[in-house]
PDB file of N, CA and C in Angstrom:
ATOM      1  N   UNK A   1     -42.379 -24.375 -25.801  1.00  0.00           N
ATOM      2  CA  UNK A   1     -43.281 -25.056 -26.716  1.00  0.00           C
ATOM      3  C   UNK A   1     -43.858 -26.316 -26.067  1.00  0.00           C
ATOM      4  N   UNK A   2     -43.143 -26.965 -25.185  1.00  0.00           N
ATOM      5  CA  UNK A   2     -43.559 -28.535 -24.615  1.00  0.00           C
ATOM      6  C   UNK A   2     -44.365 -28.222 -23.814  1.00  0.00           C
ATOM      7  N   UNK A   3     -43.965 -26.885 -22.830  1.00  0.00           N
ATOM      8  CA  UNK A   3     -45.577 -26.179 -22.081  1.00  0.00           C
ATOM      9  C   UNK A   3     -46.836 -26.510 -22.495  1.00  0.00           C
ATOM     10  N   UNK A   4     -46.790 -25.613 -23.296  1.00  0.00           N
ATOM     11  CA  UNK A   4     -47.850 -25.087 -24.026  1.00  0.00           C
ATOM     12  C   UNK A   4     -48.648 -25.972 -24.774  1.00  0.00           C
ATOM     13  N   UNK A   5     -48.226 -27.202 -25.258  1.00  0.00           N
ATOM     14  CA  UNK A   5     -48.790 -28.099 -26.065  1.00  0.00           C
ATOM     15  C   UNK A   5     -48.971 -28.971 -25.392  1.00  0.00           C
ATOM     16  N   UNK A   6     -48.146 -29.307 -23.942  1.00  0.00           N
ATOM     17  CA  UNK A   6     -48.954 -30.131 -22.802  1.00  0.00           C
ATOM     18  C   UNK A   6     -50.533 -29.321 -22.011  1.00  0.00           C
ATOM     19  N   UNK A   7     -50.470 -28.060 -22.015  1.00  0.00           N
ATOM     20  CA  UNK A   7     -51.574 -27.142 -22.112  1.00  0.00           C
ATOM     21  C   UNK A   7     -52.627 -27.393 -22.728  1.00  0.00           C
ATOM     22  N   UNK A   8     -51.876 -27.368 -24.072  1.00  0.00           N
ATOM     23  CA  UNK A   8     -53.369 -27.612 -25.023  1.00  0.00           C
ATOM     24  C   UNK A   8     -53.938 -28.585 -25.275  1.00  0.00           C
ATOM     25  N   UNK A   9     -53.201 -29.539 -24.847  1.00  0.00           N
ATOM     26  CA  UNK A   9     -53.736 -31.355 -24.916  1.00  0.00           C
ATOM     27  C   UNK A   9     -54.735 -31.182 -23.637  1.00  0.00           C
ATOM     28  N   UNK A  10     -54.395 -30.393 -22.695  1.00  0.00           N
ATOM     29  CA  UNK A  10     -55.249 -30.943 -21.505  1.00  0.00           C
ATOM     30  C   UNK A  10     -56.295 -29.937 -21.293  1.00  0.00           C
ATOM     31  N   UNK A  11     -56.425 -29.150 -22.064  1.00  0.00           N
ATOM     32  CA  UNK A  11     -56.906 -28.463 -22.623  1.00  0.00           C
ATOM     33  C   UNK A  11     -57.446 -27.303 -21.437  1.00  0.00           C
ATOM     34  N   UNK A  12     -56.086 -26.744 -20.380  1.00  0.00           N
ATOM     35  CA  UNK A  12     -55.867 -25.746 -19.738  1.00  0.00           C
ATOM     36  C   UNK A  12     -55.330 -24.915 -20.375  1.00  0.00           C
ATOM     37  N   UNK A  13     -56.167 -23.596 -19.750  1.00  0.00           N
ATOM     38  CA  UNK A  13     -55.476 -22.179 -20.728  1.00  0.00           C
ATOM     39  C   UNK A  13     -54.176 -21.814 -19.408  1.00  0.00           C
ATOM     40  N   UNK A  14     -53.466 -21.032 -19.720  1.00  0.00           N
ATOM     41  CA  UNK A  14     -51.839 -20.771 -18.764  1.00  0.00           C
ATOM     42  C   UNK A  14     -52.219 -20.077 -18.004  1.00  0.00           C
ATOM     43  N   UNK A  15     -53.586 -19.023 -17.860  1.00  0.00           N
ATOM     44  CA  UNK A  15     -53.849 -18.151 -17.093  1.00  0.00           C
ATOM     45  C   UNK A  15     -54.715 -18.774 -16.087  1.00  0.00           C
ATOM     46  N   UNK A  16     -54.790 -19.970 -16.178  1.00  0.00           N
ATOM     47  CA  UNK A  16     -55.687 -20.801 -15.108  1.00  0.00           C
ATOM     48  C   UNK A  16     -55.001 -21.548 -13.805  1.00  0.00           C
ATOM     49  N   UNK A  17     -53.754 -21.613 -14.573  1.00  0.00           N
ATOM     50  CA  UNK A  17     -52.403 -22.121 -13.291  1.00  0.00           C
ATOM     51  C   UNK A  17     -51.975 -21.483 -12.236  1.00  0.00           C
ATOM     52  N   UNK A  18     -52.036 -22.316 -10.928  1.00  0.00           N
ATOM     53  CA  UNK A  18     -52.075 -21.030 -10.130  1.00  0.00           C
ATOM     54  C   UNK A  18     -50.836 -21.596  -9.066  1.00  0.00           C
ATOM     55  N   UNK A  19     -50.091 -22.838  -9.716  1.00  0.00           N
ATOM     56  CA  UNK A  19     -48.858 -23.256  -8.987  1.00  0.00           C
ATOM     57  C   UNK A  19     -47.999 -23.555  -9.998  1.00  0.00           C
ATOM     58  N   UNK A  20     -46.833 -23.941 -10.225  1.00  0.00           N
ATOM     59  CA  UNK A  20     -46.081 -25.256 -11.016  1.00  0.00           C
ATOM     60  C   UNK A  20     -45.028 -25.310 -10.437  1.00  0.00           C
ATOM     61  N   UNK A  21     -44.786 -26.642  -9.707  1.00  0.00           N
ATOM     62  CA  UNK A  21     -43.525 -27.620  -9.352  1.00  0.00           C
ATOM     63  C   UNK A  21     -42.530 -27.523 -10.062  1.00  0.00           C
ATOM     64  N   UNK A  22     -41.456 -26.727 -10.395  1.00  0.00           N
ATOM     65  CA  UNK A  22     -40.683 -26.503 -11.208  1.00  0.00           C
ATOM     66  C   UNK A  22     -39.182 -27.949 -11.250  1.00  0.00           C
ATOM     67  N   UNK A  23     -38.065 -27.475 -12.140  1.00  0.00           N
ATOM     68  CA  UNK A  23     -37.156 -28.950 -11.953  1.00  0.00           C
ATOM     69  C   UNK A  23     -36.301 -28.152 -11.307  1.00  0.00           C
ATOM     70  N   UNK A  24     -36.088 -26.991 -10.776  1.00  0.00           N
ATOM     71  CA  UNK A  24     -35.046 -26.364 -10.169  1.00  0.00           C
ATOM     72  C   UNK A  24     -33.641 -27.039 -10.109  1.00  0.00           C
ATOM     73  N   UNK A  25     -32.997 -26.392 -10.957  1.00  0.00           N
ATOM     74  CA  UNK A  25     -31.766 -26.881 -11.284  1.00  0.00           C
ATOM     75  C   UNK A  25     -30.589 -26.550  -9.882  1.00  0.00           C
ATOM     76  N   UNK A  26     -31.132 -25.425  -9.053  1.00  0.00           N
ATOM     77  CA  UNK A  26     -30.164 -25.434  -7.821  1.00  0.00           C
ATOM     78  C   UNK A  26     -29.040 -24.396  -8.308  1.00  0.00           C
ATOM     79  N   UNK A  27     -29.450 -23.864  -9.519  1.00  0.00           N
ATOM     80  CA  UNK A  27     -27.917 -23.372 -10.110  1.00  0.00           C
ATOM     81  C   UNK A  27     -28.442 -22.112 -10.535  1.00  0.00           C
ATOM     82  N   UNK A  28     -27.571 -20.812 -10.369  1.00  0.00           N
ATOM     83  CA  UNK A  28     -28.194 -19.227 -10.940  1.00  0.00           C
ATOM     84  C   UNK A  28     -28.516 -19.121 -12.170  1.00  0.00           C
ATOM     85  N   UNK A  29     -28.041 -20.302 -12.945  1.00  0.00           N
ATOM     86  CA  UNK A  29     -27.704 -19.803 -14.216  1.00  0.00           C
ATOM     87  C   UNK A  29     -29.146 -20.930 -14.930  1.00  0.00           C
ATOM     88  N   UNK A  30     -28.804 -22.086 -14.051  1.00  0.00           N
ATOM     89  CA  UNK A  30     -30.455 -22.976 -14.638  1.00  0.00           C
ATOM     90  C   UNK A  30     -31.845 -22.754 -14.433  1.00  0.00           C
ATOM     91  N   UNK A  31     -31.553 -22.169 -12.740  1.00  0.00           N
ATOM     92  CA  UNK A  31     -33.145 -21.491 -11.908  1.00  0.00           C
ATOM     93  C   UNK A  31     -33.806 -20.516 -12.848  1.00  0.00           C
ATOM     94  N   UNK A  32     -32.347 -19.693 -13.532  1.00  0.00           N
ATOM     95  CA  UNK A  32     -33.219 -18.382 -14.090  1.00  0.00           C
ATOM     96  C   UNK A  32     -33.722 -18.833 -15.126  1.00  0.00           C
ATOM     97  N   UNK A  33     -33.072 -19.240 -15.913  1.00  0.00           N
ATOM     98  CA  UNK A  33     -33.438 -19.922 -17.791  1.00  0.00           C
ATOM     99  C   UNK A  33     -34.771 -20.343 -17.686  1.00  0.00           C
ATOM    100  N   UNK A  34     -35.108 -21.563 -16.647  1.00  0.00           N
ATOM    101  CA  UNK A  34     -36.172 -21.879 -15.977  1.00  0.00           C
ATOM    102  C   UNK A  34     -37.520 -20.952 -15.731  1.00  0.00           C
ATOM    103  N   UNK A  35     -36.928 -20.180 -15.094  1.00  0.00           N
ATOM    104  CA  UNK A  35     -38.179 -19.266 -14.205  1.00  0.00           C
ATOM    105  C   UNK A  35     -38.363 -18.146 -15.733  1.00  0.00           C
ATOM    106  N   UNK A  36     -37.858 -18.068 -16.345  1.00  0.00           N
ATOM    107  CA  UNK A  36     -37.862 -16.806 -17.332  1.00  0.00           C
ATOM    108  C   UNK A  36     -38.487 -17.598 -18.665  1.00  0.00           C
ATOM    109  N   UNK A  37     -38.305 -18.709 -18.799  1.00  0.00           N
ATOM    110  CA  UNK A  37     -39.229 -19.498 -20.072  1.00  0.00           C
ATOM    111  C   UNK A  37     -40.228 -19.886 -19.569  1.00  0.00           C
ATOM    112  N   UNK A  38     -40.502 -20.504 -18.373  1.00  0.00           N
ATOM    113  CA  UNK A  38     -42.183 -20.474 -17.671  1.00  0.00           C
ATOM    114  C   UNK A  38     -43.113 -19.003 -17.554  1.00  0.00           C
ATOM    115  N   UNK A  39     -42.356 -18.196 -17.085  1.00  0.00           N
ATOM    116  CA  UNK A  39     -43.205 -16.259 -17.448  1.00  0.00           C
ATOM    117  C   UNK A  39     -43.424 -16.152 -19.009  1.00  0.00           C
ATOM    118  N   UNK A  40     -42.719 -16.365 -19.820  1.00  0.00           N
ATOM    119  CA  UNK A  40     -43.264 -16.162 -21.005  1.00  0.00           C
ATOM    120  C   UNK A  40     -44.363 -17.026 -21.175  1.00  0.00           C
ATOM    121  N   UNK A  41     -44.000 -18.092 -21.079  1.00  0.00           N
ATOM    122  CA  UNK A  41     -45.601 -18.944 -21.243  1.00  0.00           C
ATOM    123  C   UNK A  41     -46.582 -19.044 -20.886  1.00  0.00           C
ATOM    124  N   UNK A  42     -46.472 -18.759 -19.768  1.00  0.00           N
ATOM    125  CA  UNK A  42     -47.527 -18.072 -18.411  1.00  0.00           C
ATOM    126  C   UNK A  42     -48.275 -16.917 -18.849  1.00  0.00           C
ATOM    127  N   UNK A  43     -47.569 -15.911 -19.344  1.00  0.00           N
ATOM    128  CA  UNK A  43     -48.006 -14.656 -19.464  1.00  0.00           C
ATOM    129  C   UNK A  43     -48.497 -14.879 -21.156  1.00  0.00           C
ATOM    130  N   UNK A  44     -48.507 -15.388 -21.556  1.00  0.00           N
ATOM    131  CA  UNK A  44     -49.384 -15.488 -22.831  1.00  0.00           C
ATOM    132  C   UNK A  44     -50.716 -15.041 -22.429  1.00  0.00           C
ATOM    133  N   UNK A  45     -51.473 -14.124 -23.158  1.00  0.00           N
ATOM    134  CA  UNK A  45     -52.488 -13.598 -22.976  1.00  0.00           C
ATOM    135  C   UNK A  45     -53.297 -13.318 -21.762  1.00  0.00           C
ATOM    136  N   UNK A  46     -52.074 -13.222 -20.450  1.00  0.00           N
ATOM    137  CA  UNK A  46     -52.371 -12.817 -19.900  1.00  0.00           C
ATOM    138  C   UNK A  46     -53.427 -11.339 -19.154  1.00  0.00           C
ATOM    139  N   UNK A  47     -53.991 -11.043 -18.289  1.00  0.00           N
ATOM    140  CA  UNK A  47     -54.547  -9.796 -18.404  1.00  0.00           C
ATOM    141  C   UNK A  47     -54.246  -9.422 -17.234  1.00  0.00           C
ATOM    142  N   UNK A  48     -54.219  -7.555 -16.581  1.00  0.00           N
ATOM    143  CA  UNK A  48     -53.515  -7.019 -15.389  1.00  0.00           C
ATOM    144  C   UNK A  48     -54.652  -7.992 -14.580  1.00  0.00           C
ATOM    145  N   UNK A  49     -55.549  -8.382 -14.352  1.00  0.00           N
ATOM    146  CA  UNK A  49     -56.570  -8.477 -12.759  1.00  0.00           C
ATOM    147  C   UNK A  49     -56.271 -10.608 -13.479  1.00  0.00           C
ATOM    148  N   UNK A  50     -55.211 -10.977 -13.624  1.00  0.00           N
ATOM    149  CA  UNK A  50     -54.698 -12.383 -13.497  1.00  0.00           C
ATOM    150  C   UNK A  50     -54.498 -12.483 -12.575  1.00  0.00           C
ATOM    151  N   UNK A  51     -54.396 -14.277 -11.924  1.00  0.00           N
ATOM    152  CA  UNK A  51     -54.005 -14.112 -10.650  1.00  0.00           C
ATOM    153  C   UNK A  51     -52.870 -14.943 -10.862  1.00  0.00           C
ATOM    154  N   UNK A  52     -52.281 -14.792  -9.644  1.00  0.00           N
ATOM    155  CA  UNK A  52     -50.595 -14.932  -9.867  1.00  0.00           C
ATOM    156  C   UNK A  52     -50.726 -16.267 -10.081  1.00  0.00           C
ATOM    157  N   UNK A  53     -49.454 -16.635 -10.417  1.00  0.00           N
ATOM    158  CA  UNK A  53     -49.295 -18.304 -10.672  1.00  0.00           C
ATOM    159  C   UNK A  53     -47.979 -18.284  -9.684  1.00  0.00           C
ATOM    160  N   UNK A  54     -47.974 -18.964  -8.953  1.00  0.00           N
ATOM    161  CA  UNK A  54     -46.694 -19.261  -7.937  1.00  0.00           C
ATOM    162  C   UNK A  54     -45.740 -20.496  -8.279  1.00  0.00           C
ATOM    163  N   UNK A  55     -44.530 -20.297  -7.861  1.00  0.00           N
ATOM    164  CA  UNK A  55     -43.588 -21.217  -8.468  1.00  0.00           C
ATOM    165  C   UNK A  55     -42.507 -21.801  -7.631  1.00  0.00           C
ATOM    166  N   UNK A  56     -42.528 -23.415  -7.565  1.00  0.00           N
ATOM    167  CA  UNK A  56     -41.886 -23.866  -6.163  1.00  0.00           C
ATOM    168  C   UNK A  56     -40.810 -24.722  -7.010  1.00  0.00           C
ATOM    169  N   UNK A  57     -40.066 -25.463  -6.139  1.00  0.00           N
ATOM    170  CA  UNK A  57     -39.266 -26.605  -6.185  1.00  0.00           C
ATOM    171  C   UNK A  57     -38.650 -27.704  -4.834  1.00  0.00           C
ATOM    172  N   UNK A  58     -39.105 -28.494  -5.207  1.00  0.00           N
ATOM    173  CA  UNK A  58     -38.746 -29.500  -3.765  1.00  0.00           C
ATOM    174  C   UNK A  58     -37.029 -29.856  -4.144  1.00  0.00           C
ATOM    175  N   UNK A  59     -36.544 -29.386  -5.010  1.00  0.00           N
ATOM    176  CA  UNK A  59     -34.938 -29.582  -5.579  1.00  0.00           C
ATOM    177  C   UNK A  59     -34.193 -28.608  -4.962  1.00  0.00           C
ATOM    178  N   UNK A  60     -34.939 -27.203  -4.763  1.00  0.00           N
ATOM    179  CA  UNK A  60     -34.060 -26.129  -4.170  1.00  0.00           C
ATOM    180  C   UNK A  60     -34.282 -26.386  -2.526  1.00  0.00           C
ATOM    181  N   UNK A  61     -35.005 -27.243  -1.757  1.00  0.00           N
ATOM    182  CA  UNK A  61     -35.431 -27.294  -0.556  1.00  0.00           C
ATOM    183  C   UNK A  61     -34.787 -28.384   0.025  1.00  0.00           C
ATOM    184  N   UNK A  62     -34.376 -29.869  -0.667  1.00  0.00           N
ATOM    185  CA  UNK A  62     -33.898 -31.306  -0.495  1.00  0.00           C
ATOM    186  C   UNK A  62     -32.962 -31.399  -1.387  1.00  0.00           C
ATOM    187  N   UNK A  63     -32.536 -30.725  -2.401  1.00  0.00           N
ATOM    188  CA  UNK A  63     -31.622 -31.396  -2.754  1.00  0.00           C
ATOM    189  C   UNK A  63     -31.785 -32.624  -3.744  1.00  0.00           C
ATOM    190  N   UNK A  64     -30.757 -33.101  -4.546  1.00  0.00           N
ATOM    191  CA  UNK A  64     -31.395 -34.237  -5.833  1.00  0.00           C
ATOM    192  C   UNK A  64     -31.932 -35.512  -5.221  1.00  0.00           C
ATOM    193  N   UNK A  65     -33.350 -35.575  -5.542  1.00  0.00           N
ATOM    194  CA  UNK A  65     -34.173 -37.068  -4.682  1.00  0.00           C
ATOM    195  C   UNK A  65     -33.909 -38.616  -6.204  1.00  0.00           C
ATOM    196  N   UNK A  66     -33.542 -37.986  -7.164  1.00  0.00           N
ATOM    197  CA  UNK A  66     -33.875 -39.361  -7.995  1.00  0.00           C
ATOM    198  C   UNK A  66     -34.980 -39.769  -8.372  1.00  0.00           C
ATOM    199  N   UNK A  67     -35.118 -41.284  -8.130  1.00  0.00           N
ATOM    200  CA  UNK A  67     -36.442 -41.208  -8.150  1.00  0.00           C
ATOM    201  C   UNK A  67     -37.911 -40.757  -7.182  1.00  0.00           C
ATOM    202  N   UNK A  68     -37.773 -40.522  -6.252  1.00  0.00           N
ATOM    203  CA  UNK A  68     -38.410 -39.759  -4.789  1.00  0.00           C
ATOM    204  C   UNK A  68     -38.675 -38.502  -5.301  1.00  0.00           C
ATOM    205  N   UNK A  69     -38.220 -37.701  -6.242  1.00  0.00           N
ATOM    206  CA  UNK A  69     -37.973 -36.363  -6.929  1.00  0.00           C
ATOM    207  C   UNK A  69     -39.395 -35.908  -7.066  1.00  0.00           C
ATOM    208  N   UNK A  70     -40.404 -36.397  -8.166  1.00  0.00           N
ATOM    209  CA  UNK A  70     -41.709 -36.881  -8.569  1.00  0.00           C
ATOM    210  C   UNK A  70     -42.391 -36.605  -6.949  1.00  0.00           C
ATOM    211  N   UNK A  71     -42.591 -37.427  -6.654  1.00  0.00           N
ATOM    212  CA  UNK A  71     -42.532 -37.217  -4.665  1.00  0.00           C
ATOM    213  C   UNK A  71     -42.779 -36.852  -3.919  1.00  0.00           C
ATOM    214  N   UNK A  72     -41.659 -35.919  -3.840  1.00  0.00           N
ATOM    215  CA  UNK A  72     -41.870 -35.081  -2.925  1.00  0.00           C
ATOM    216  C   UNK A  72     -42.138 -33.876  -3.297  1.00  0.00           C
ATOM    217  N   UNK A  73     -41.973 -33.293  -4.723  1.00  0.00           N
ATOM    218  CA  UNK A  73     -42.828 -31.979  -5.103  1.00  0.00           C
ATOM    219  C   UNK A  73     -44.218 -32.358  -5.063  1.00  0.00           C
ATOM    220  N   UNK A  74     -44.878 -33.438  -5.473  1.00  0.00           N
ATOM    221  CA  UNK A  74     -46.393 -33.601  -4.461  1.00  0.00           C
ATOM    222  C   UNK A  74     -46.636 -33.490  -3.429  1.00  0.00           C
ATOM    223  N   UNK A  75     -46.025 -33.863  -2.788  1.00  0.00           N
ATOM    224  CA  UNK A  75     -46.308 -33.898  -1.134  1.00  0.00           C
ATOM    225  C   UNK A  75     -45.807 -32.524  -1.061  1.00  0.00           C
ATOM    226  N   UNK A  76     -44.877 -31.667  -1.162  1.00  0.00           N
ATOM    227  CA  UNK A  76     -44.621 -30.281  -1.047  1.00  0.00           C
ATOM    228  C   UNK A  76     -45.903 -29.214  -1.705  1.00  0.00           C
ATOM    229  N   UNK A  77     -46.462 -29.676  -2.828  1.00  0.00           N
ATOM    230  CA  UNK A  77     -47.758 -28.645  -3.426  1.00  0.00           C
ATOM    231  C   UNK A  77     -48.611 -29.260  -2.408  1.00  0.00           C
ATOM    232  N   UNK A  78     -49.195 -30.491  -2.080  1.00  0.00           N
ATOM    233  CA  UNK A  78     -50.434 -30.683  -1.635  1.00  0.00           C
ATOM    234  C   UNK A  78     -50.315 -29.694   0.391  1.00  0.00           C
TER     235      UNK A  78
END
């Protein structure tokens, strides 16, 4: 729901996203919860010829930054 209504404030549709910096928890059990509530939201009205939306984390790559966190998943998308 916090997706989606940060979505609609900015008034991007989900099928227009074509990255998101995730909080990667580092953990099987948080990564998935994670990655499986972003596809549902994602895939909202999605259609087959969408283009993918790709999905990173500078948490699963470095490890917990704190405040640097913010950071370096920029500098990792750009």
């Amino acid at each position: 729901a916090l997706v989606l209504r940060a979505l609609a404030d900015a008034k991007v549709d989900p099928s227009d996203l074509q990255y998101v910096e995730a909080h990667g928890t580092g953990t099987a059990l948080g990564d998935s919860i994670e990655c499986r509530a972003l596809s549902r939201v994602l895939a909202q009205g999605a259609h087959p010829e969408a283009k993918p939306c790709y999905l990173g984390s500078a948490k699963a790559n470095v490890g917990h930054l704190e405040a640097a966190a913010g950071m370096a998943g920029l500098i990792k998308a750009l």
